[in-house]
Structure formats: structure tokens, C-alpha cells
Protein backbone atom coordinates (compact mmCIF):
# COMPACT_ATOMS: atom_id res chain seq x y z
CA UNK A 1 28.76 22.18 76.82
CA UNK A 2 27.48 25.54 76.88
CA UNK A 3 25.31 27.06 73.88
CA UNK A 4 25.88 30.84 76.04
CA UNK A 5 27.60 32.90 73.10
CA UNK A 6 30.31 35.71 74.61
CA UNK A 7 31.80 38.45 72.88
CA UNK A 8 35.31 38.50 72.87
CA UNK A 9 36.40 41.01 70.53
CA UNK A 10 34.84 44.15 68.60
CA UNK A 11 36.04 45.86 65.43
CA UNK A 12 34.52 48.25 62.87
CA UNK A 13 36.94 46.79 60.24
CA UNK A 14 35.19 43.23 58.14
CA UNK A 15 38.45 42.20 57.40
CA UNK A 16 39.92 42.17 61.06
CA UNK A 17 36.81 40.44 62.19
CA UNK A 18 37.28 37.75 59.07
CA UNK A 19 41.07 37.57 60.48
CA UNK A 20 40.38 36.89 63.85
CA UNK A 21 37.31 34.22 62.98
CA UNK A 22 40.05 32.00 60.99
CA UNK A 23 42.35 32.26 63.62
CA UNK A 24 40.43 31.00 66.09
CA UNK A 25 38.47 28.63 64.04
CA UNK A 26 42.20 27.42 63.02
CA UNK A 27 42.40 26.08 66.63
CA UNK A 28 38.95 24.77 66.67
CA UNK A 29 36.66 27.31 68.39
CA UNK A 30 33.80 27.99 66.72
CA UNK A 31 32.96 31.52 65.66
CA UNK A 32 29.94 33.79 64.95
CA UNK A 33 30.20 37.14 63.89
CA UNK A 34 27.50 39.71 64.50
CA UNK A 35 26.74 42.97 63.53
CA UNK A 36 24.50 46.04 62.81
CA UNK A 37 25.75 47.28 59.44
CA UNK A 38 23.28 47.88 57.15
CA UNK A 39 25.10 46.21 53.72
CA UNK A 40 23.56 49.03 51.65
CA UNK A 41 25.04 51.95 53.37
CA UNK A 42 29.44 51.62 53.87
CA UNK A 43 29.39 54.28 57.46
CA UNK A 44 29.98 53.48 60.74
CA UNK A 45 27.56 55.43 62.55
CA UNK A 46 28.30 54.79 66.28
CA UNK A 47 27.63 51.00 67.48
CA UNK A 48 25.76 50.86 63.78
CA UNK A 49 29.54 49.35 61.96
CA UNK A 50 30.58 47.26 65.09
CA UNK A 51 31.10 43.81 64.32
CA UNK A 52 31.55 41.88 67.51
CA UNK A 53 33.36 38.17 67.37
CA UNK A 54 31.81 35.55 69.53
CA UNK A 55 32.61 32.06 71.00
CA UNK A 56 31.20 29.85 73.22
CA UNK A 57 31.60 30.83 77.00
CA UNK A 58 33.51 27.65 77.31
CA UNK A 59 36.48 29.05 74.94
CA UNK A 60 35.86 32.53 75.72
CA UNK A 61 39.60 32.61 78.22
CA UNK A 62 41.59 30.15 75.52
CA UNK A 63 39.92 32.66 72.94
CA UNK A 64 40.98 36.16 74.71
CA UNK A 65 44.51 34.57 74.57
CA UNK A 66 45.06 33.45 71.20
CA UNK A 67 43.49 37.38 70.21
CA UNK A 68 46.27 38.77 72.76
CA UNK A 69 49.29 36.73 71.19
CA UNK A 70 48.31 38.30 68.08
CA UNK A 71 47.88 41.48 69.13
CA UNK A 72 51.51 41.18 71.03
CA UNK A 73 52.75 39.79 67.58
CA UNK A 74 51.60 42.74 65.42
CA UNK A 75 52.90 45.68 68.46
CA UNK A 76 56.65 44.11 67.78
């Protein structure tokens, strides 16, 4: 087991990261979100309100697909 940490999704919106944490930690991959938003001040300056979703590198491809079936699911 790996403890390398991969981005596989970035949003500037909390509540799409939150989203797409519980779906994946739903099928058991364990999620860390990151970012550089300073609590204080509610702009996204640039890479400043990026929140990036992580996983493991070892659930990084069954990740990417579970994010793309939703994505296909909310495009229909």
C-alpha cells in the first residue's frame, strides 16, 4: 500500500469538493481535501480558492471513474 497522495479532482466550490469526498468515501477510498483558502476572506483569487480532492495513488484510476459516472450522470 502506497501512502503517495494524487489529486484527482479540483473545484473552487466547498460543497462540490464535500460531494465528491462522500462519494468516494461511500465506496471506501479514503479522501483528503486540500486547499489554500484563507477561511477569513470568501474570494477566489487565482489557485488561492482551489480545493483539490485526493486519494491514494492506488485508487487514483477506480477514483477518476466513479468522478466521471457522475459527471456523465449530471450532463443527461
Amino acid at each position: 500500500m502506497s501512502d503517495e497522495w494524487v489529486v484527482v479532482f479540483v473545484t473552487y466550490d466547498p460543497i462540490e469538493a464535500e460531494i465528491i469526498k462522500d462519494l468516494l468515501e461511500s465506496g471506501g477510498i479514503p479522501v483528503v481535501l486540500r486547499s489554500s483558502k484563507v477561511s477569513p476572506y470568501p474570494v477566489n483569487i487565482s489557485k488561492m480558492g482551489e480545493i483539490k480532492v485526493l486519494v491514494r495513488e492506488e485508487d487514483k484510476e477506480t477514483a477518476e471513474k466513479v468522478i466521471e459516472g457522475r459527471n456523465n450522470d449530471n450532463s443527461e
